[in-house]
N, C-alpha and C. Protein backbone atom coordinates (compact mmCIF):
# COMPACT_ATOMS: atom_id res chain seq x y z
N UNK A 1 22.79 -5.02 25.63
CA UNK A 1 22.05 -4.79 26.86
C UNK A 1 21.71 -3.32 27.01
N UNK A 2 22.53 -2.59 26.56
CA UNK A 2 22.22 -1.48 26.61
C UNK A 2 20.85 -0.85 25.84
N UNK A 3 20.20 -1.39 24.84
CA UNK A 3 19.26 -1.03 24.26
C UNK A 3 17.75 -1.46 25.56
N UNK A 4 18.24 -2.86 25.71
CA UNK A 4 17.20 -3.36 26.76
C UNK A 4 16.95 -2.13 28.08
N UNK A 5 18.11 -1.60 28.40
CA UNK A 5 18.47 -0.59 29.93
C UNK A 5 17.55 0.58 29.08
N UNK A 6 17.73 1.10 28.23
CA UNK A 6 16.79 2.08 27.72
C UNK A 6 15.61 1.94 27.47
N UNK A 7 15.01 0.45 27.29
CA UNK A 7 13.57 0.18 27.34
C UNK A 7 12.94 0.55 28.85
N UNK A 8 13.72 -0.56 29.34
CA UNK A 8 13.38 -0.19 30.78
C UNK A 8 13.23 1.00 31.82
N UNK A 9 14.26 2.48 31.16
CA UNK A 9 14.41 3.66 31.31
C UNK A 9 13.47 4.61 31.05
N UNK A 10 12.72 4.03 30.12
CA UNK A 10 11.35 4.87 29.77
C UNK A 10 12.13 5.36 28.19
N UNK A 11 12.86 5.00 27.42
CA UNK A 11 13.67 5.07 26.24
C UNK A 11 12.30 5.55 25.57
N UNK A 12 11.15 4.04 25.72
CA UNK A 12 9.89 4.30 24.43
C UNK A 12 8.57 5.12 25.57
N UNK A 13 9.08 5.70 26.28
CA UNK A 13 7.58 6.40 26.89
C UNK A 13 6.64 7.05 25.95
N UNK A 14 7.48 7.33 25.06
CA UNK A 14 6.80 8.92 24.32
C UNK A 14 5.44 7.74 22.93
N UNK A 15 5.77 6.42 22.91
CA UNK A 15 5.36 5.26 22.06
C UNK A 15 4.29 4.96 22.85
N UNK A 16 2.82 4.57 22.58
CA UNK A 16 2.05 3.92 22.71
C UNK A 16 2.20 2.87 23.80
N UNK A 17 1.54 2.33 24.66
CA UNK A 17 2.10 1.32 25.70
C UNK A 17 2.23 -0.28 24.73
N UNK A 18 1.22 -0.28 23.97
CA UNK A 18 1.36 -1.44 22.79
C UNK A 18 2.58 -1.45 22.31
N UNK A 19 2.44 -0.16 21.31
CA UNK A 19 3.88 -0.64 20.85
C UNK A 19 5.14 -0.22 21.41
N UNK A 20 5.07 -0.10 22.48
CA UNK A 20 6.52 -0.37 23.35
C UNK A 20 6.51 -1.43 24.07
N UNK A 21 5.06 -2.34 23.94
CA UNK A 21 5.06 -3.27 24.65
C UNK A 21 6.10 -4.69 23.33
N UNK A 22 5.57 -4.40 22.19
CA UNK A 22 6.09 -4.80 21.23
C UNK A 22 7.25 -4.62 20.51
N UNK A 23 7.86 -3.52 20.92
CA UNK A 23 9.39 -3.17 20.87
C UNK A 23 9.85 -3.86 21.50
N UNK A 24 9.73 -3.82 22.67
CA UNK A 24 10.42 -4.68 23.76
C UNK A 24 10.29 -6.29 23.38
N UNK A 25 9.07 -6.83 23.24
CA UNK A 25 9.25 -7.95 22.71
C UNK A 25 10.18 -8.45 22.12
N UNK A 26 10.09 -7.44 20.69
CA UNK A 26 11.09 -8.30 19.51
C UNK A 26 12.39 -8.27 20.17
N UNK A 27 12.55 -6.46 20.76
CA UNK A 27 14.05 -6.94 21.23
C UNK A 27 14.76 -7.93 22.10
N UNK A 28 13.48 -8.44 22.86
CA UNK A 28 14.15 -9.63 23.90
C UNK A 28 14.08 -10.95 23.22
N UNK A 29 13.17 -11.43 22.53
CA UNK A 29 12.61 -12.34 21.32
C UNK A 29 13.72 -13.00 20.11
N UNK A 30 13.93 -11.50 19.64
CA UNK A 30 14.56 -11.22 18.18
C UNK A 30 15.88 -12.49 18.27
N UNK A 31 16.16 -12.76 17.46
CA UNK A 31 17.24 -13.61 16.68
C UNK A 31 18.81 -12.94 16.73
N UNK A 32 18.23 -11.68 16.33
CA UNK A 32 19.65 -10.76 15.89
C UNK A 32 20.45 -10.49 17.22
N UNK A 33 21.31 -9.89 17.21
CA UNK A 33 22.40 -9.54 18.85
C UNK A 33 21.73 -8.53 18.81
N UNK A 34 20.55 -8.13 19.66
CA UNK A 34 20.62 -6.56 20.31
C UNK A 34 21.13 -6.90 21.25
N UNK A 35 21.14 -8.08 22.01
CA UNK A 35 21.75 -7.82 24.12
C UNK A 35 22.96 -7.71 23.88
């Protein structure tokens, strides 16, 4: 969860709005344990 709290934090501001829109995706998406 903590990776998610840093999306939400502005973690990827400095990233494109796309691809932080797509970071975020996979990480909520993804298969693997990020939460």
């Amino acid at each position: 969860m903590a990776v998610r709290a840093e999306i939400s934090g502005g973690g990827f501001a400095s990233l494109p709005p796309l691809i932080a829109a797509q970071l975020n995706y996979l990480l909520t998406y993804s298969p693997l344990p990020f939460k």
